[in-house]
N, C-alpha and C. Protein backbone atom coordinates (compact mmCIF):
# COMPACT_ATOMS: atom_id res chain seq x y z
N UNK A 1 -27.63 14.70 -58.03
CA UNK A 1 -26.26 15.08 -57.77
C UNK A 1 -25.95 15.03 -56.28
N UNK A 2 -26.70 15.32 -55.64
CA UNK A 2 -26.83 15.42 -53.58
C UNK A 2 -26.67 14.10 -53.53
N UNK A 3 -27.57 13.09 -53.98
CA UNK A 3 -27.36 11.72 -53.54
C UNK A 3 -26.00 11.45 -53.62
N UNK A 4 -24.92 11.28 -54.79
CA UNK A 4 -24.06 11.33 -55.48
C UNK A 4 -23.26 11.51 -54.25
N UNK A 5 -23.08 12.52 -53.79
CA UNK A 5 -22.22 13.53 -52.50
C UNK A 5 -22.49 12.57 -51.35
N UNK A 6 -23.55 12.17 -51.21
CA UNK A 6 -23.41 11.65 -50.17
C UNK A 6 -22.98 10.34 -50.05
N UNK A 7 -22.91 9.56 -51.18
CA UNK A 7 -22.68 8.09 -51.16
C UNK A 7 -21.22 8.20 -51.40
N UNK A 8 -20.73 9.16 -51.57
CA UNK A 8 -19.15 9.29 -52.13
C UNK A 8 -18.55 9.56 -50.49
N UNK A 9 -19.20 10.47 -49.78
CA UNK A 9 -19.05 10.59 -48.61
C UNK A 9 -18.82 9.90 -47.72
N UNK A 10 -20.26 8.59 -47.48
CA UNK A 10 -20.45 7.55 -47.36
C UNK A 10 -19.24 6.39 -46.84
N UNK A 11 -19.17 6.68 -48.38
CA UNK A 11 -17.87 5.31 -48.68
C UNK A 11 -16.58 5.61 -48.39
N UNK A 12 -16.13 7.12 -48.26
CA UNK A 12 -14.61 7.32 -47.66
C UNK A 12 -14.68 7.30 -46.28
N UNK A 13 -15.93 7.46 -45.52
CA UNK A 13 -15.98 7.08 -44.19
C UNK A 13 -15.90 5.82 -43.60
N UNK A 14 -16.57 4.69 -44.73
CA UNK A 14 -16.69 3.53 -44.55
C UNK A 14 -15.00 2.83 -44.79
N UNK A 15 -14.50 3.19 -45.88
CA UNK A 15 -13.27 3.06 -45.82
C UNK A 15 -12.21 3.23 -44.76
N UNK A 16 -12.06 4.41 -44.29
CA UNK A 16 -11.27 5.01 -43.03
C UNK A 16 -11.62 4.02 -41.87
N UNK A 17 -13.29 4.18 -41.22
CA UNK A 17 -13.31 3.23 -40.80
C UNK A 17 -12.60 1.74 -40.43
N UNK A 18 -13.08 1.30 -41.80
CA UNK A 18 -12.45 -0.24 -41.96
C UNK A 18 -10.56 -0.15 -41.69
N UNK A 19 -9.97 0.76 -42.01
CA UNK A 19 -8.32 1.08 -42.13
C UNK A 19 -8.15 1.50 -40.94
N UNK A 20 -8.76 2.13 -39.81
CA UNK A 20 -8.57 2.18 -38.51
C UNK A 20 -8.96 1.22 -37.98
N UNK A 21 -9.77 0.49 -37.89
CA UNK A 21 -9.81 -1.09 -37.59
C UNK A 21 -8.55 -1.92 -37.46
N UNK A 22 -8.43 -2.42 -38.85
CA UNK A 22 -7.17 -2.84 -39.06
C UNK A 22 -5.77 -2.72 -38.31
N UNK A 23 -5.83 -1.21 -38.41
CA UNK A 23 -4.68 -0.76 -37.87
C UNK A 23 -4.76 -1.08 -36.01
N UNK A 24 -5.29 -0.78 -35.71
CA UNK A 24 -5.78 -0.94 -33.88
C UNK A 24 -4.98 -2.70 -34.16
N UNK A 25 -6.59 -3.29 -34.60
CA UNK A 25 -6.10 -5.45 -34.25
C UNK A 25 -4.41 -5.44 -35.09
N UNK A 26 -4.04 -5.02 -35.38
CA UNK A 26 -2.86 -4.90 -36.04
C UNK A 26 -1.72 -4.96 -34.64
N UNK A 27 -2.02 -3.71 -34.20
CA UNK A 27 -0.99 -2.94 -32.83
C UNK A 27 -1.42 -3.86 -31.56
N UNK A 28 -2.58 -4.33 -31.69
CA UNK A 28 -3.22 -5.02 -30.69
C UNK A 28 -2.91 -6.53 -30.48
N UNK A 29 -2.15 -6.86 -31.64
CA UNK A 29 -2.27 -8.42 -32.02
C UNK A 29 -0.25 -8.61 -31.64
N UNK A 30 0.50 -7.43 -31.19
CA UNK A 30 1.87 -8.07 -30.91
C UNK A 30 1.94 -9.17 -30.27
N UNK A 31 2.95 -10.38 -31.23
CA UNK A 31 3.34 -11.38 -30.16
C UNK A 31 4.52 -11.07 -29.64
N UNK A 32 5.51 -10.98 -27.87
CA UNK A 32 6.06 -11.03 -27.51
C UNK A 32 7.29 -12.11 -27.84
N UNK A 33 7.69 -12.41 -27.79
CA UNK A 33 9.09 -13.60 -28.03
C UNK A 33 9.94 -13.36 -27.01
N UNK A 34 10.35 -14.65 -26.44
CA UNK A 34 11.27 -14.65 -24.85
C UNK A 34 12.89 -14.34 -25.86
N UNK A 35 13.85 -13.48 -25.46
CA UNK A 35 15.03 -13.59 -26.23
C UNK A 35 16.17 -13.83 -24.92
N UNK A 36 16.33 -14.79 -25.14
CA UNK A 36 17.53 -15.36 -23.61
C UNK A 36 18.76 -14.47 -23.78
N UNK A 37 19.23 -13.86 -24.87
CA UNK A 37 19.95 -13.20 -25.40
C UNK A 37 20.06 -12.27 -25.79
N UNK A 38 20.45 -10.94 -25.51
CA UNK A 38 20.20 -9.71 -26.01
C UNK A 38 21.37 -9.23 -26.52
N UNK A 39 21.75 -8.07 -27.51
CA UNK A 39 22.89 -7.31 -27.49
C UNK A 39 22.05 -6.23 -28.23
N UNK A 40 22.39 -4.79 -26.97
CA UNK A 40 22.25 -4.02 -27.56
C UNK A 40 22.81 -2.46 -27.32
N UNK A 41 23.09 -1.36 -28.37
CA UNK A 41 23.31 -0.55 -28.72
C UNK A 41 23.00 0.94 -27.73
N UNK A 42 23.85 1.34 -26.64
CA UNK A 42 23.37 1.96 -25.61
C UNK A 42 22.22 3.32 -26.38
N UNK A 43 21.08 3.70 -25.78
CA UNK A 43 20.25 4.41 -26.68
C UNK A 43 18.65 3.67 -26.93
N UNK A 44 19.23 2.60 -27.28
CA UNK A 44 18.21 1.22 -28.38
C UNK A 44 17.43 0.73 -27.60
N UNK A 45 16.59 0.31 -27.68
CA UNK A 45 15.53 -0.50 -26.97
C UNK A 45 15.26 -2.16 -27.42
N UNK A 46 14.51 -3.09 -26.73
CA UNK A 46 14.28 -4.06 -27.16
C UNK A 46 13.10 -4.77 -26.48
N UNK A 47 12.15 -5.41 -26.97
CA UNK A 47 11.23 -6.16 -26.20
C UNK A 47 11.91 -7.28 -25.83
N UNK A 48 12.33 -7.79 -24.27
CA UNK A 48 12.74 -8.91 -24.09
C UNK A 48 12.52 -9.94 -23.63
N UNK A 49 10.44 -9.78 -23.05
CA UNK A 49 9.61 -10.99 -23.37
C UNK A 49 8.36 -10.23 -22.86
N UNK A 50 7.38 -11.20 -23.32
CA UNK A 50 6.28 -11.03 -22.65
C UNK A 50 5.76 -11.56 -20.98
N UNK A 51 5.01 -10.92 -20.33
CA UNK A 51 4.84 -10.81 -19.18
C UNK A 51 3.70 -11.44 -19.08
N UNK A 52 3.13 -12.79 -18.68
CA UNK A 52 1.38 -13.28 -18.49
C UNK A 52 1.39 -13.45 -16.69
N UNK A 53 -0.40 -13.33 -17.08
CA UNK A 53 -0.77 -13.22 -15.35
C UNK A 53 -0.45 -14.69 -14.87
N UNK A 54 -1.28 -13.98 -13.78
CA UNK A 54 -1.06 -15.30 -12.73
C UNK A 54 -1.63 -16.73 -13.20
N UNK A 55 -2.34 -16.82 -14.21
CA UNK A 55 -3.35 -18.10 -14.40
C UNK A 55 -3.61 -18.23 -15.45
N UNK A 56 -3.69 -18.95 -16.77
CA UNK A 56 -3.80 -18.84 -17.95
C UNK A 56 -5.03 -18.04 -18.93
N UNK A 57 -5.99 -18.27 -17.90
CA UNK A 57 -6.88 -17.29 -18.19
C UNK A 57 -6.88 -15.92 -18.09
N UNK A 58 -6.16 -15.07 -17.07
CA UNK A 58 -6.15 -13.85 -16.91
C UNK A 58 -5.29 -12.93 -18.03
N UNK A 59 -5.95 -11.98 -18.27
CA UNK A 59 -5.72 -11.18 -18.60
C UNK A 59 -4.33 -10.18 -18.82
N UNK A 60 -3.76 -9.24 -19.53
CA UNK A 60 -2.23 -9.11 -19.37
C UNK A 60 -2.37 -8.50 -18.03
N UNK A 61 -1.17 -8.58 -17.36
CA UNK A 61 -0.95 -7.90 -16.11
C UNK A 61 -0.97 -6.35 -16.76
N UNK A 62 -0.98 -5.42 -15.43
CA UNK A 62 -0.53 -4.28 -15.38
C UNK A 62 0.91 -3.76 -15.47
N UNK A 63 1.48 -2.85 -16.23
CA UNK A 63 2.81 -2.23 -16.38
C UNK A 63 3.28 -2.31 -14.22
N UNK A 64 2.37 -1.60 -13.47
CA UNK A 64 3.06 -1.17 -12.38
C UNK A 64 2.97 -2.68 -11.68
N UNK A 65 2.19 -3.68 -11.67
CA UNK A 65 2.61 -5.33 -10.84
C UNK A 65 4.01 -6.17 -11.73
N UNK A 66 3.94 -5.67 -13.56
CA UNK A 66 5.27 -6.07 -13.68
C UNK A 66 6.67 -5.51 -13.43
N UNK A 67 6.64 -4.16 -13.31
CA UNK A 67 7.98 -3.65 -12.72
C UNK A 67 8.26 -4.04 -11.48
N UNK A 68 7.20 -4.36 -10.62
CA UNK A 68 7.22 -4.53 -9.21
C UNK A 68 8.53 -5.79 -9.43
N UNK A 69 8.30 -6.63 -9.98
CA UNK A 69 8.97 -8.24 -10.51
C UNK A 69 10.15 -8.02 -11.05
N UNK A 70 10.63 -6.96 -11.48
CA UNK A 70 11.47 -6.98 -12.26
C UNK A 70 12.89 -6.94 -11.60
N UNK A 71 14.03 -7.53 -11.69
CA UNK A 71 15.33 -7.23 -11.42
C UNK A 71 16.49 -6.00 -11.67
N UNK A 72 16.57 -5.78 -10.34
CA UNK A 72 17.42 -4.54 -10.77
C UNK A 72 18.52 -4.43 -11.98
N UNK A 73 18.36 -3.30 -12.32
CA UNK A 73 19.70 -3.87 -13.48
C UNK A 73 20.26 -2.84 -14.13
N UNK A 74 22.14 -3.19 -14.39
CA UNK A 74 23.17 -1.92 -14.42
C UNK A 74 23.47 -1.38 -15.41
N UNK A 75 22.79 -2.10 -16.30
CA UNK A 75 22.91 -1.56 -17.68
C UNK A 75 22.17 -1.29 -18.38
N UNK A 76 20.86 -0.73 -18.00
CA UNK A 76 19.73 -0.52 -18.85
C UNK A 76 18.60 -0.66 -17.54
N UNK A 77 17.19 0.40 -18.56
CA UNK A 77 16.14 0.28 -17.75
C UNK A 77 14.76 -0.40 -18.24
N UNK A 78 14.10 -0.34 -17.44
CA UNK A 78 12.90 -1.26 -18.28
C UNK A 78 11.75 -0.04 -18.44
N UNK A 79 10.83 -0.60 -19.10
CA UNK A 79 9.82 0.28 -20.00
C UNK A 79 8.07 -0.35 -20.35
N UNK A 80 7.31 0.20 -20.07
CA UNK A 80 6.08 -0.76 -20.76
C UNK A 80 5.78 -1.15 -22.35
N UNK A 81 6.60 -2.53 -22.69
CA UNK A 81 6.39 -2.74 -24.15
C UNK A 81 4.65 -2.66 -24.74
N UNK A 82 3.66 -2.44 -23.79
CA UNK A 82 2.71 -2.60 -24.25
C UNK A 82 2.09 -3.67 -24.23
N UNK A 83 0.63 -4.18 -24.81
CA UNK A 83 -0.22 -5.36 -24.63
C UNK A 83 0.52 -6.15 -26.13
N UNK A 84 0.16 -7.30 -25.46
CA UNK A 84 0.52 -8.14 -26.64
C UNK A 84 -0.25 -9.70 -26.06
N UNK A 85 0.32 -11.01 -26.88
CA UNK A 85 0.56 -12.00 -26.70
C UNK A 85 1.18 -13.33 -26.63
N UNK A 86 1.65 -13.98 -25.52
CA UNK A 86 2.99 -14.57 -25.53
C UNK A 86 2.58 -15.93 -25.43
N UNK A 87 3.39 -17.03 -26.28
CA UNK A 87 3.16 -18.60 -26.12
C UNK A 87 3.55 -19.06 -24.56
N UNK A 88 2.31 -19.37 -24.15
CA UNK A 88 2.93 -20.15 -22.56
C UNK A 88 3.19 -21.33 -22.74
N UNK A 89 4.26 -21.96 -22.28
CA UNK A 89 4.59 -23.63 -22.71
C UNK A 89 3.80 -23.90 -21.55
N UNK A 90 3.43 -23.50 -20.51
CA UNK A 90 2.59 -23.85 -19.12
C UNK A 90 1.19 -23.95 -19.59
N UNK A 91 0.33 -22.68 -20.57
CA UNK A 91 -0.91 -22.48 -20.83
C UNK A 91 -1.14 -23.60 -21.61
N UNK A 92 0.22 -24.15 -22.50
CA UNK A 92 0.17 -24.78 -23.93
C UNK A 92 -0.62 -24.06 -25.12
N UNK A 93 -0.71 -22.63 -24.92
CA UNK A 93 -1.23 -21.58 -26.34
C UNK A 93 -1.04 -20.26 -25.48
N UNK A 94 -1.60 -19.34 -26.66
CA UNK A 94 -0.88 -17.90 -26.84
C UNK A 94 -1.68 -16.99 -25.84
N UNK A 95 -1.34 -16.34 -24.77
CA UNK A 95 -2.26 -16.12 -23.88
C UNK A 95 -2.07 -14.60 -23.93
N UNK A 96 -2.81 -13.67 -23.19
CA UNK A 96 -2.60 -12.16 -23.58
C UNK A 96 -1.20 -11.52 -22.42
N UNK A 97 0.00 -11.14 -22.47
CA UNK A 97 1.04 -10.54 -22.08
C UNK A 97 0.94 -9.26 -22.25
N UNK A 98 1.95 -9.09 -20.70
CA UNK A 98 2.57 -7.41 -21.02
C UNK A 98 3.47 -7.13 -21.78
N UNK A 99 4.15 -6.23 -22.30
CA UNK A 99 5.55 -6.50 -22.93
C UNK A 99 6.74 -5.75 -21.92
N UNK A 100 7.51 -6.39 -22.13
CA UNK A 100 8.98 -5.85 -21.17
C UNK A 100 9.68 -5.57 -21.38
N UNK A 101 9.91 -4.03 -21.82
CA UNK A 101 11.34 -3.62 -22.86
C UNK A 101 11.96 -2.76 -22.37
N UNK A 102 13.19 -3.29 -22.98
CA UNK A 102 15.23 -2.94 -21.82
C UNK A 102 15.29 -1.76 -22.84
N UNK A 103 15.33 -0.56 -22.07
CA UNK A 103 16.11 0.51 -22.96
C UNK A 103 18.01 0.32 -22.65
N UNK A 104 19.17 0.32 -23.36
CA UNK A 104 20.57 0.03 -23.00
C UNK A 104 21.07 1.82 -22.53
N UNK A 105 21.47 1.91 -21.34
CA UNK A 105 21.97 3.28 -20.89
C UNK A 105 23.67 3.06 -20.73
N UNK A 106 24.18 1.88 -19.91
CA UNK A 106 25.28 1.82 -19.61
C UNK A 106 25.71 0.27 -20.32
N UNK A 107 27.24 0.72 -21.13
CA UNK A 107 28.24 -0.34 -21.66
C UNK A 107 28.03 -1.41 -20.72
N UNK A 108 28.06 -2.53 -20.73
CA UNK A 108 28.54 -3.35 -20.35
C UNK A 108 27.51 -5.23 -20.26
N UNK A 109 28.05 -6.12 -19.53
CA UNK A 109 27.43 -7.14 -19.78
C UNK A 109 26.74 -7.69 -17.89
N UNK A 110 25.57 -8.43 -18.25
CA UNK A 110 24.98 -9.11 -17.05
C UNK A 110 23.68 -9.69 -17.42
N UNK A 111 23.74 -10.81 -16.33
CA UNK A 111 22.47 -11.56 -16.78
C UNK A 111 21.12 -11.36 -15.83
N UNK A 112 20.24 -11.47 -16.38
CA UNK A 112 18.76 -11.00 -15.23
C UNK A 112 18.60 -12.22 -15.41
N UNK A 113 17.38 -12.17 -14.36
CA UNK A 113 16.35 -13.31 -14.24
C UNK A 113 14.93 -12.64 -14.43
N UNK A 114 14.06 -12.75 -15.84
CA UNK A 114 13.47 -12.05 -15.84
C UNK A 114 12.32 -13.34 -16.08
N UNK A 115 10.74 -12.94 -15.17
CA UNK A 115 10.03 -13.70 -14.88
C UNK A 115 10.19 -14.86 -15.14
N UNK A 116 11.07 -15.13 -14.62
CA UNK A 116 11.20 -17.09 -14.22
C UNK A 116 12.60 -17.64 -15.33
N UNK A 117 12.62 -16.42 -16.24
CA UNK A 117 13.70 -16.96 -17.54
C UNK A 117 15.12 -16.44 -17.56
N UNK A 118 16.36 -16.86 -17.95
CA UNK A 118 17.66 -15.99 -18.31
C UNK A 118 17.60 -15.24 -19.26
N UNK A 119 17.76 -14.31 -18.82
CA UNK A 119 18.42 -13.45 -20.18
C UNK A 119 19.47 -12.95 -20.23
N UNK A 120 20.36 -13.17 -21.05
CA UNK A 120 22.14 -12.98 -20.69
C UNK A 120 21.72 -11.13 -22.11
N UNK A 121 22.48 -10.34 -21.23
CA UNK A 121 22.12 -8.99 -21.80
C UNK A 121 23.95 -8.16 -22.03
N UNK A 122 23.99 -7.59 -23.57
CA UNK A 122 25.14 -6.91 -23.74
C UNK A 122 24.87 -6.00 -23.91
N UNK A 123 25.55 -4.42 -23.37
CA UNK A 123 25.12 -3.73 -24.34
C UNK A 123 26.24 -2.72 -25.00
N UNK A 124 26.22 -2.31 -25.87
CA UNK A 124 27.80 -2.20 -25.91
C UNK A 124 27.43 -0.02 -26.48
């Protein structure tokens, strides 16, 4: 009956295990998407691209070297979307990114230049 207990034991550990796994490469595996276009809902948030280092090989940047980059801006603030991975048309494949996400505070419309790209931004 002890054996019993323990292999039952065993296996809901082994389970959990395996489902926290999952879950991590899951959260770990975001791809970023560049959106040239935004509209959004003052409050709301949005990822509005991914951020890659300097060289196709490196690694995602840091939250504090990408704010450093970032453009001021009147209608919203930026935020660390977190690690992810973004298609470089430069790398020619999916390389590891920061993420870069606009929280909307104030009505209105303007366009950034956000690492090297347009993004025309509403937020209403």
């Amino acid at each position: 009956m002890r054996h019993i207990k323990i292999s039952a034991s065993l296996t809901c550990l082994l389970l959990a295990s395996s489902l926290t796994v999952a879950f991590v490469t899951e959260v770990q595996a975001a791809e970023f998407k560049y959106n040239s276009s935004v509209s959004v809902k003052v409050g709301k948030s949005v990822v509005l691209k991914g951020a890659r280092g300097k060289t196709c090989e490196d690694g995602a940047p840091s939250w504090t070297d990408v704010v450093a980059n970032l453009p001021k801006s009147t209608t919203g603030t930026y935020s660390d979307g977190g690690v992810g991975t973004t298609r470089s048309q430069r790398c020619g494949k999916a390389v590891p990114a920061r993420g870069i996400k606009f929280t909307a505070k104030t009505a209105g419309k303007e366009r950034l230049q956000v690492y090297g790209d347009p993004v025309s931004v509403t937020v209403f």
